[in-house]
Structure formats: structure tokens, C-alpha cells
Protein backbone atom coordinates (compact mmCIF):
# COMPACT_ATOMS: atom_id res chain seq x y z
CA UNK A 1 0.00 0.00 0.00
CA UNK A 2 2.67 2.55 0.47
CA UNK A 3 4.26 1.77 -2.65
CA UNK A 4 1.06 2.54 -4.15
CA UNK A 5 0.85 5.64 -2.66
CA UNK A 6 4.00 6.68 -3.98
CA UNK A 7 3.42 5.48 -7.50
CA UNK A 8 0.55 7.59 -7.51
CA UNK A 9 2.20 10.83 -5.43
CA UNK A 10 5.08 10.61 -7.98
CA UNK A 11 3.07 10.21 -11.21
CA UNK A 12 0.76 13.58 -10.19
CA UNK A 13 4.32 15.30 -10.12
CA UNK A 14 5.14 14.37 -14.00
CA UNK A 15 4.35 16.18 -17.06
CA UNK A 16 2.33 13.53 -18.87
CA UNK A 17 -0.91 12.84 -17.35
CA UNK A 18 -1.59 9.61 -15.11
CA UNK A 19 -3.33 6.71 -16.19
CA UNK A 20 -2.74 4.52 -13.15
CA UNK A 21 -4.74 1.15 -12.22
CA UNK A 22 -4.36 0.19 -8.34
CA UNK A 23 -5.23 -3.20 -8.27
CA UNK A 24 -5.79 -5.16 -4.53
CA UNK A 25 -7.57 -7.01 -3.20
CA UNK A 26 -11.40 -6.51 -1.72
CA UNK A 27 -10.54 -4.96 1.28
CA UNK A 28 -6.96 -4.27 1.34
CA UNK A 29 -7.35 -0.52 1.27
CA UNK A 30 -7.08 0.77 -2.07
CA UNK A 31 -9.74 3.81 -1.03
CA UNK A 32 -7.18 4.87 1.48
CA UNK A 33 -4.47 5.69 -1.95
CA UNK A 34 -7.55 7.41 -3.53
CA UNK A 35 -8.06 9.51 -0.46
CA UNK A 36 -4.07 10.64 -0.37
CA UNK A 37 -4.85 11.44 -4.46
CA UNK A 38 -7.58 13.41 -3.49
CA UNK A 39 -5.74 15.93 -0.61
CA UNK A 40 -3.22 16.14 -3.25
CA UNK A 41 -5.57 17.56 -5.88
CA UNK A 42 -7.29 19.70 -3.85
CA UNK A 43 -4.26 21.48 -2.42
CA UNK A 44 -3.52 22.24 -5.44
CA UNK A 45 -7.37 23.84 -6.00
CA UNK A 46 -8.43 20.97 -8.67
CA UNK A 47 -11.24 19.45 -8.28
CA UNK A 48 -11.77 15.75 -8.36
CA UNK A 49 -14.44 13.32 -9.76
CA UNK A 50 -14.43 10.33 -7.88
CA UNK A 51 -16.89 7.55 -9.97
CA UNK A 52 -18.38 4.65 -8.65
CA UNK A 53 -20.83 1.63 -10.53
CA UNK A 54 -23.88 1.78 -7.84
CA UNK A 55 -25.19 4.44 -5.92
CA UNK A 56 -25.15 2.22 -2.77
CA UNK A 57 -21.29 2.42 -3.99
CA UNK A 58 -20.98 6.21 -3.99
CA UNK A 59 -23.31 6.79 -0.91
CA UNK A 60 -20.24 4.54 1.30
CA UNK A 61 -17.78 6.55 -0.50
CA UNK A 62 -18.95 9.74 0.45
CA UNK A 63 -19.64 8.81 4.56
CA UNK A 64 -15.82 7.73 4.23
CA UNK A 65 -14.35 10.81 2.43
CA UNK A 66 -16.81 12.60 4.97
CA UNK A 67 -15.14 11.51 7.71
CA UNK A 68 -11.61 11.81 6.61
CA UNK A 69 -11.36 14.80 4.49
CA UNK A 70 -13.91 17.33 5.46
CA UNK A 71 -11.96 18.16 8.85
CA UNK A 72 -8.92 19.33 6.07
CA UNK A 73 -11.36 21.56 4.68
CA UNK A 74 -12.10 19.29 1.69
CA UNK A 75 -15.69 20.61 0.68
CA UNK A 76 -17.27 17.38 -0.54
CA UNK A 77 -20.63 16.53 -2.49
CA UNK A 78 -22.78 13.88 -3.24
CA UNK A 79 -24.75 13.31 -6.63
CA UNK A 80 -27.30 9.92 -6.83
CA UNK A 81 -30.66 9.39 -7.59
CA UNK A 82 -31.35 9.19 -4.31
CA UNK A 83 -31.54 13.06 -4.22
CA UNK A 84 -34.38 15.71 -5.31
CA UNK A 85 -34.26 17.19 -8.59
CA UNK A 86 -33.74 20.67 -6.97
CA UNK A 87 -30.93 19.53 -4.50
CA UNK A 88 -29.50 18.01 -7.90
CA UNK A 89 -29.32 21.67 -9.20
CA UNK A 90 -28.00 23.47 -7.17
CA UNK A 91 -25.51 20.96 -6.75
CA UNK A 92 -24.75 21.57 -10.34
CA UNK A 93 -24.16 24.97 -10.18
CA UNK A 94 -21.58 24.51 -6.96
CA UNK A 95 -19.53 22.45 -9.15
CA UNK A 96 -19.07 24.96 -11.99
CA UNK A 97 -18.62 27.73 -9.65
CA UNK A 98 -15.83 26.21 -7.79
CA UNK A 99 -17.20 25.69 -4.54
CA UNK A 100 -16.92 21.96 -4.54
CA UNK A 101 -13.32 20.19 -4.11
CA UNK A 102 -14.93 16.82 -4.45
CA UNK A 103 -17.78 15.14 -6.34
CA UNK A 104 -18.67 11.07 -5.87
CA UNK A 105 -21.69 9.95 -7.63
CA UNK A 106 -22.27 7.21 -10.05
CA UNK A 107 -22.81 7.08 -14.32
CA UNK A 108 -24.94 10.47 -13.57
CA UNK A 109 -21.65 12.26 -13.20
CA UNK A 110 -21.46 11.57 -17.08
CA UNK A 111 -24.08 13.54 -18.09
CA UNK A 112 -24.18 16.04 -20.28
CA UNK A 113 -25.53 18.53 -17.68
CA UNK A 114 -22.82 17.90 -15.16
CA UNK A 115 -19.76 20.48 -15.61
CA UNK A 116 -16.71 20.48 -14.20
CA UNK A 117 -14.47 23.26 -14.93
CA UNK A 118 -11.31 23.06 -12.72
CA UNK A 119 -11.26 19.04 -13.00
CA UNK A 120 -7.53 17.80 -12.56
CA UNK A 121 -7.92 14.04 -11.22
CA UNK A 122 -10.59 11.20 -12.14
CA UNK A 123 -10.64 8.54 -9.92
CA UNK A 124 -13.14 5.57 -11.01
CA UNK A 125 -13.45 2.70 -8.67
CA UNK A 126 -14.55 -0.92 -9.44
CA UNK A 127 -13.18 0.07 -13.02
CA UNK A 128 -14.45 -3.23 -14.59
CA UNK A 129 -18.02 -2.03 -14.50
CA UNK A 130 -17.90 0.78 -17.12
CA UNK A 131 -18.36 0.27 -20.32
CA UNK A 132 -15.73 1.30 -23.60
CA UNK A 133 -18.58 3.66 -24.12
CA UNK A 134 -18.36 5.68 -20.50
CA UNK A 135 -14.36 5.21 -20.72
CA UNK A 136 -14.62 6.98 -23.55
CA UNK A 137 -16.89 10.00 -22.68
CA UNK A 138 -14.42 10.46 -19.47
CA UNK A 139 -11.59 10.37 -21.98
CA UNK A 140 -13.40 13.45 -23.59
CA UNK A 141 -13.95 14.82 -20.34
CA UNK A 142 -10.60 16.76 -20.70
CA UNK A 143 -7.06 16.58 -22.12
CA UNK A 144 -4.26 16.22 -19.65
CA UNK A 145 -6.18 14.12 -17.14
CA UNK A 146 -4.89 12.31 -14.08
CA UNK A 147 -6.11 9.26 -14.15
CA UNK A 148 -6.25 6.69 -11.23
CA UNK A 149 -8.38 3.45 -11.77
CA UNK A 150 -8.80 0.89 -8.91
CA UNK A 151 -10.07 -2.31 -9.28
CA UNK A 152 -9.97 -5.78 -7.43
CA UNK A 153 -10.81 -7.85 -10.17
CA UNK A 154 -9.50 -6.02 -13.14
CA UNK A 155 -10.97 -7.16 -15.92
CA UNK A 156 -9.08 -9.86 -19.15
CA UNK A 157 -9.05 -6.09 -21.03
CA UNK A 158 -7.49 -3.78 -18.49
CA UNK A 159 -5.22 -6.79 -17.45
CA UNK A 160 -3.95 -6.57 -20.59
CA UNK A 161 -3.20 -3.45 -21.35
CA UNK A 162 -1.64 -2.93 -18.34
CA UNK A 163 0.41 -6.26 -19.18
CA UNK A 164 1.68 -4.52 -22.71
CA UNK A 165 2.47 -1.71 -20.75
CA UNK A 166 -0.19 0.82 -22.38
CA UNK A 167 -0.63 1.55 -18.31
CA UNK A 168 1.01 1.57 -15.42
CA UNK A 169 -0.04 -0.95 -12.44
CA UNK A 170 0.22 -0.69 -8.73
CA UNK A 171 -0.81 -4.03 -6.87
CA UNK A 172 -1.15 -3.88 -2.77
CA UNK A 173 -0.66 -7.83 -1.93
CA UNK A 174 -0.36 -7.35 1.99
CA UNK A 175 -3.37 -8.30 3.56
CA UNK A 176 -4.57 -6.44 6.84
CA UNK A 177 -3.42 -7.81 9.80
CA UNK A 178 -6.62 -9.35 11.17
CA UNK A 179 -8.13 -11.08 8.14
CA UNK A 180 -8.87 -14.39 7.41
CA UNK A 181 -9.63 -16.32 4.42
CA UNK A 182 -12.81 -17.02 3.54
CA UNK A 183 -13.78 -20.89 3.37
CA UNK A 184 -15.57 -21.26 0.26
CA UNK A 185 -17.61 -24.52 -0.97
CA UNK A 186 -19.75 -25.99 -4.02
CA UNK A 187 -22.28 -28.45 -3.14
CA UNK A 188 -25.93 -29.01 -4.80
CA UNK A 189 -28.81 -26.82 -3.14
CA UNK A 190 -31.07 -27.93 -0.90
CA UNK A 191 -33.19 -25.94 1.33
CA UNK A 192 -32.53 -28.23 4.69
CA UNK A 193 -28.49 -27.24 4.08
CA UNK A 194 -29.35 -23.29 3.95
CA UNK A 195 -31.57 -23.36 7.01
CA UNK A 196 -28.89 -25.41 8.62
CA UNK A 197 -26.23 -22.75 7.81
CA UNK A 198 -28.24 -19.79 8.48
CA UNK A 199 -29.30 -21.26 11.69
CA UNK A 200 -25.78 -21.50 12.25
CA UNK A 201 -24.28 -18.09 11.39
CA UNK A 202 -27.23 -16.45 13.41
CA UNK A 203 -26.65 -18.08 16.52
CA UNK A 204 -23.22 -16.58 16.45
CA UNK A 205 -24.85 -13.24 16.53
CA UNK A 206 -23.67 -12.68 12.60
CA UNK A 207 -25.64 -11.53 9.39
CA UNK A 208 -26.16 -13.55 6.36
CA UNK A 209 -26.76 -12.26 2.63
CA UNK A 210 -28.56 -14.90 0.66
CA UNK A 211 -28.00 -13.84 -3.40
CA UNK A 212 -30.88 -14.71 -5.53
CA UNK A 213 -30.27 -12.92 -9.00
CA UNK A 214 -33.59 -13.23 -10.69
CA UNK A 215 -35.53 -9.89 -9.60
CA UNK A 216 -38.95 -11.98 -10.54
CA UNK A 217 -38.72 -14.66 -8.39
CA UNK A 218 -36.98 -12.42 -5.34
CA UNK A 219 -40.01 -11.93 -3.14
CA UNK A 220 -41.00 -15.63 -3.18
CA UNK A 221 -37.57 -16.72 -1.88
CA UNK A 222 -37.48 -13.99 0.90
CA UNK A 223 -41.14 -15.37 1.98
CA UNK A 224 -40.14 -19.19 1.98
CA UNK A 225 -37.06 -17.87 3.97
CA UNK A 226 -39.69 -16.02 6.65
CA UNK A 227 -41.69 -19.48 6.44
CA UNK A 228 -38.10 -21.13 7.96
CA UNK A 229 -37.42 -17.97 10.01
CA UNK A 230 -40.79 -16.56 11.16
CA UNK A 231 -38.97 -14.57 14.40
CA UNK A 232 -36.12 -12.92 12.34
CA UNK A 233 -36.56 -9.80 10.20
CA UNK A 234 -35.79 -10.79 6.72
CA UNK A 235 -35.36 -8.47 3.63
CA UNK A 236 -34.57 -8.49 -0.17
CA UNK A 237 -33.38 -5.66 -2.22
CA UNK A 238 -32.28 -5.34 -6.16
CA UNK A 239 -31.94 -2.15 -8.39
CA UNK A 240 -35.08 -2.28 -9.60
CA UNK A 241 -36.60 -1.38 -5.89
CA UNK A 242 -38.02 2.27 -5.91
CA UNK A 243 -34.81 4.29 -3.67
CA UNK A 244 -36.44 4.93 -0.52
CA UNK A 245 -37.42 1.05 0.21
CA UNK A 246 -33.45 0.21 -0.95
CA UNK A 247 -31.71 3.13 0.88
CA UNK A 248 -33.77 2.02 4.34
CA UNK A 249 -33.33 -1.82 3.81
CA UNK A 250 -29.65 -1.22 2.95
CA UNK A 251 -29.08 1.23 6.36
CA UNK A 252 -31.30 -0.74 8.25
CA UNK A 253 -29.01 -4.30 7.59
CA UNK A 254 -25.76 -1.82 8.27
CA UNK A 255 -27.42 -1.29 11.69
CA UNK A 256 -27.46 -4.75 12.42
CA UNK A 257 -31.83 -5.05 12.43
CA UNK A 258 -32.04 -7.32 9.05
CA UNK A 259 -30.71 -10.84 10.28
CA UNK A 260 -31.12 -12.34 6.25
CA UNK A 261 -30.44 -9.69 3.66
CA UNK A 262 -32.16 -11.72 0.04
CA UNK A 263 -30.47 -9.56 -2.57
CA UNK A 264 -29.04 -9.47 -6.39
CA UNK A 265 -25.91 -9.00 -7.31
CA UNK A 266 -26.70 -5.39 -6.26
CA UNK A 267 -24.28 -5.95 -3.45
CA UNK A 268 -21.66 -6.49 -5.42
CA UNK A 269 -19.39 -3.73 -4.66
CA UNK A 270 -18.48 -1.99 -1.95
CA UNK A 271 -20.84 -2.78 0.90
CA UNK A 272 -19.00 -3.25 3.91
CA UNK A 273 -21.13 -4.93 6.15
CA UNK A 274 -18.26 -6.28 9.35
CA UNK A 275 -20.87 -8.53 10.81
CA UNK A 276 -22.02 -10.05 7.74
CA UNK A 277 -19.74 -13.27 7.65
CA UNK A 278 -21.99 -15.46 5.68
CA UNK A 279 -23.08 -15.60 2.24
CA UNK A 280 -25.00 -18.19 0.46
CA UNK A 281 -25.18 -17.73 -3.63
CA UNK A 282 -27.69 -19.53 -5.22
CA UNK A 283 -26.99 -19.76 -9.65
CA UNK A 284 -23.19 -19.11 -9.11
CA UNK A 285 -22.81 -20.87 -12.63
CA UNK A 286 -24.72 -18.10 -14.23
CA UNK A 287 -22.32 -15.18 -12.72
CA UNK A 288 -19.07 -14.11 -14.12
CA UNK A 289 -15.40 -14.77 -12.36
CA UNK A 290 -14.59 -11.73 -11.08
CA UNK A 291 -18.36 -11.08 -10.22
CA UNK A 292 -18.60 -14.13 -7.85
CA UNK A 293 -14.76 -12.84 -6.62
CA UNK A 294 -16.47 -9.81 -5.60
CA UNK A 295 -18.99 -10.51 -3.92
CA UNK A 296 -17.51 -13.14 -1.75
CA UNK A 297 -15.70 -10.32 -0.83
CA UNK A 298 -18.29 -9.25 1.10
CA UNK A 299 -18.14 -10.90 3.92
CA UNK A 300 -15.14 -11.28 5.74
CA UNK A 301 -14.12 -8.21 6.32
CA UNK A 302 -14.15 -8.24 10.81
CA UNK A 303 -11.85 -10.41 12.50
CA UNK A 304 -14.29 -13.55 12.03
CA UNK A 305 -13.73 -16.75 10.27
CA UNK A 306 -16.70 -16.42 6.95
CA UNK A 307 -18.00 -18.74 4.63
CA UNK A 308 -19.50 -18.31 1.15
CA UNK A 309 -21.40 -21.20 0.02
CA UNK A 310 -22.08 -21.49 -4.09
CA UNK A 311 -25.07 -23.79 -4.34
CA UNK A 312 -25.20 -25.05 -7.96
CA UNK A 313 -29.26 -26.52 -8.61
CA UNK A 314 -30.14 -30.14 -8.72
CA UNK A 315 -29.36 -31.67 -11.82
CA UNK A 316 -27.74 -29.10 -13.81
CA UNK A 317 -25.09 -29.71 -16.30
CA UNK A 318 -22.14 -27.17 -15.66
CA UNK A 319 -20.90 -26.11 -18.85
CA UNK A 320 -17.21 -26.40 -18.93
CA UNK A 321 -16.35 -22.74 -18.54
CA UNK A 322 -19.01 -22.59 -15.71
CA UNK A 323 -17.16 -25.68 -14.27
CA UNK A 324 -13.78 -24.00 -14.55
CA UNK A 325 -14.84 -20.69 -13.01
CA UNK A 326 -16.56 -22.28 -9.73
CA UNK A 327 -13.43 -24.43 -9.63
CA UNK A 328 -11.22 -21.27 -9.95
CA UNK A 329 -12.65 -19.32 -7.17
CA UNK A 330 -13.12 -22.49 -4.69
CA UNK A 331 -9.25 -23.01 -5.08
CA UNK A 332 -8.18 -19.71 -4.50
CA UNK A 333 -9.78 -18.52 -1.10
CA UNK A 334 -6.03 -17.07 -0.66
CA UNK A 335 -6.09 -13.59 0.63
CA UNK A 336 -5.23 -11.04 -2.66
CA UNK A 337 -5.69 -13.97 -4.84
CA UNK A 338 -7.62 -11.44 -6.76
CA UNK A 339 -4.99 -11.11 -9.52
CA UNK A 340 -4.39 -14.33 -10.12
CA UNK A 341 -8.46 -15.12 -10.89
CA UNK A 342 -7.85 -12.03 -13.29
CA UNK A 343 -5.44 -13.67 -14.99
CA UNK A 344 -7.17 -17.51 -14.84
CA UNK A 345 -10.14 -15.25 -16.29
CA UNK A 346 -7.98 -14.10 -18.91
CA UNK A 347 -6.75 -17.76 -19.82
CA UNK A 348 -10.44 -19.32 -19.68
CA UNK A 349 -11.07 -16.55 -22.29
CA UNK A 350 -8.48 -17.71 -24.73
CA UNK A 351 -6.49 -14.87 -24.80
């Protein structure tokens, strides 16, 4: 981690912009070199654009930088769906003024309305989940831009270019001192074993996620789960739940009140949940590599042993690729094994 820090201090020094990808593992502090980028921007009165996938992405992001930055006098805004159309505006019109060091919000940042004038550093996190077409737009943002990408899981075409050198590549591979790694197992579903291990992780006093990724069929699983549970508060959330009902699930299973959290893949990144240690994934064989990397990565992140559990359905042929991704992420449970599925991911992809 502190050679990252001073690849990226160093590179804001040079003449030629920086296009830097930091890539570590989930949870080994790669926010931490973003937040050093950031103080070093806005020292220098730029202001920074810090991107995210989700919204439930940016709104963590912002608490954090909150925290950290605004005692320096870092004047820091938020921009998600999750606000009013008026708040939006006037938001807007702080940013081209100048009176905001620091904007975090999520694609809405590339719209055409949003303006940044005095933009000097873009910092996009989890930058496997933007398309060639937003890469491009930020490209057009402005000439001369620093650049820094993180990224757990970087994806076969980032890997690459950063392989043939087109950029330059930071990996943090030490682990923080407390964690463990997370026991992961494939096995055939069957509703007896998830009771069993839910029954389990709750009487430990812990949190489980339970990832359904069919938004149709969501609700029925969450009530079959109640059937099992009937004295534990159990909710579901995916993208397509109207904000309010998905900001107050999401705070209210931060807070410790939603034992069983049913969700999509909504979770993916960047929910950081310390008393969450288990998570049970039914479909895995329908996710992608560094998708089912990720969101193991959820759990795990206190001082507690977890366990992710990838419950394939009865009878189903694995094709082989799905075979050889489940197989790749139950053999490395490793801690910062994260490049090394990037680059398996690469190979299952014929490159």
C-alpha cells in the first residue's frame, strides 16, 4: 500500500498525465491511496471526480471521504438518484462555480448537464463495470487528465493493457493484519443445508446475505425464507426497488436489524457490512469470475472466520467454462488472490 501511494504521489508530479490502475484485493485498502490522491488535488485547488458503478457504492464513498477529508477543509458533495431534482441543481451549479473540491456519484456524473471546470484528477473505482462507451466519454472529459483506476478484479481487457504496458499498475498484496480467508464450498442446493447454515451463522450473533439474481422470483424466496425464520426480520433488495425502500433496507441491515439480507448482485461492490460473515449464492454458474470474486468479498471483512457457500441446482449440467470458473474461485480462497483469478479469467477466455 505505500508503494502505491507513492506510484501515484510521484506520477501527479510528471508532465504527462496519469493513467494509473491500483489493483488489490477486496478490502486491502485501495480507497485509502484514492483519499491521499484526493488531498493532493485539492491542495492544489483541482477538483476531483471520484466515480463509482452503484449508488449504494458512492453513498459509502462519500460517509468515508466525509469523515476523513472534510476536517482538512475538503468541501465534498454527493450526486445519486437518491436526491431531489432541486438539490441536484443546485448541486450543479456549486460544481461549476468552484465551490466543490470533491464530487462522488455514479454514471450520472457523465451527463451532459454535469460540468466540471477546474477538474484535474478522475478517480473511477470498481473500473471493470464501465463500459468502452463511458471510458470513452471520461476520456473526452478533458485533455491532460490524471487518471487513477482501482479495481480488485481487473478485468481480461485492463489486465492486458496494463500487461503490454499501455498503463502503469500498482498491486497492494499485503493483507490487513486481522483477516482471514474465507472458506468457500460448491455443493448441490437444498433448502434443509441453507436453514442449517443460516441457523448457524445467526446463533453466532452474525448476518447472512442470501443472493438470488432473478428480480422476478426475489419476493417468493425472501417469503419461503420467513416461512423457515418466522422470528427474524428478513429483507430483499435489487436495483429495480423504488430508492427509498433500498436506501432504508440497505441502512437498516448496516445497523445490524435485518438478520437475512435476500439480494441481487446489487451488493456487489463496496458494501462493507463487518458482521455479515456469511453468504450463500444460489446460480453461481450463471455469474461471471470476477463477479462471484467480488462478492464473496463481502463478507469477511471483521476479525471472524466467513464462509461463502455457491449452491449449484439439482441436476444441472455445468458447462465447462461454468465448471472452470466455480473451480477457480473455490481453489483460491487465498487472501489477494484477486490477480491471479484475473489472470485464470484471462486464460479461460483464450487470450
Amino acid at each position: 500500500q505505500k508503494k502505491a501511494i507513492k506510484d501515484v504521489l510521484l506520477d501527479l508530479q510528471q508532465n504527462q498525465p496519469m493513467d494509473r490502475l491500483i489493483c488489490g484485493d477486496v478490502g486491502f485498502g485501495k480507497t485509502e491511496v484514492a483519499l491521499r490522491a484526493i488531498v493532493r488535488a485539492a491542495a492544489s485547488s483541482k477538483q476531483v471526480v471520484f466515480l463509482c458503478p452503484t449508488t449504494v457504492l458512492s453513498d459509502q464513498h462519500y460517509i468515508t471521504t466525509k469523515e476523513r477529508l472534510f476536517p482538512l477543509g475538503v468541501r465534498i458533495a454527493l450526486l445519486s438518484r437518491f436526491q431531489t431534482k432541486a438539490k441536484q441543481k443546485k448541486l450543479l451549479s456549486d460544481l461549476i462555480s468552484g465551490s466543490i473540491d470533491l464530487v462522488i456519484g455514479t454514471h450520472r456524473l457523465l451527463s451532459d448537464d454535469v460540468v466540471v471546470p477546474n477538474i484535474g484528477l478522475l478517480i473511477i473505482d470498481e473500473e471493470h463495470r464501465f463500459g468502452v462507451k463511458h471510458k470513452e466519454k471520461i476520456r473526452a472529459l478533458k485533455k491532460g487528465l490524471d487518471v487513477l483506476s482501482l479495481s480488485a478484479t481487473p478485468i481480461p481487457r485492463t489486465l492486458q493493457q496494463s500487461l503490454l504496458g499501455i498503463r502503469d499498475i500498482s498491486r497492494i498484496e499485503t493483507p490487513p493484519t486481522t483477516r482471514k480467508p474465507i472458506n468457500t464450498v460448491v455443493e448441490y442446493f437444498s433448502w434443509n443445508r441453507v436453514v442449517d447454515i443460516i441457523e448457524k451463522e445467526l446463533l453466532r450473533g452474525g448476518q447472512v446475505y442470501f443472493l438470488h439474481n432473478n428480480v422476478q422470483s426475489i419476493s417468493h424466496q425472501t417469503n419461503k425464507l420467513r416461512e423457515y425464520f418466522p422470528n427474524e426480520k428478513i429483507e430483499y433488495i435489487h436495483g429495480q426497488l423504488d430508492s427509498r425502500t433500498l436506501e432504508k433496507n440497505l441502512l437498516s441491515f448496516f445497523d445490524g436489524v435485518i438478520s437475512v439480507l435476500v439480494c441481487s448482485t446489487i451488493i456487489e461492490s463496496g458494501l462493507d457490512v463487518s458482521n455479515a460473515n456469511c453468504i450463500i449464492i444460489t446460480n453461481p454458474q450463471n455469474l461471471g469470475l470476477s463477479q462471484l470474486y467480488q462478492i464473496r468479498g463481502r463478507v469477511g471483512r471483521g476479525y471472524r472466520q466467513a464462509n461463502c457457500y455457491l449452491f449449484v441446482p439439482q441436476k444441472t449440467k455445468l458447462s465447462e467454462k461454468a465448471y472452470r470458473r466455480l473451480k477457480t474461485l473455490e481453489r483460491h480462497t487465498s487472501l489477494g488472490s484477486g490477480y491471479s483469478i484475473a489472470s485464470n479469467d484471462l486464460d479461460i477466455r483464450g487470450a
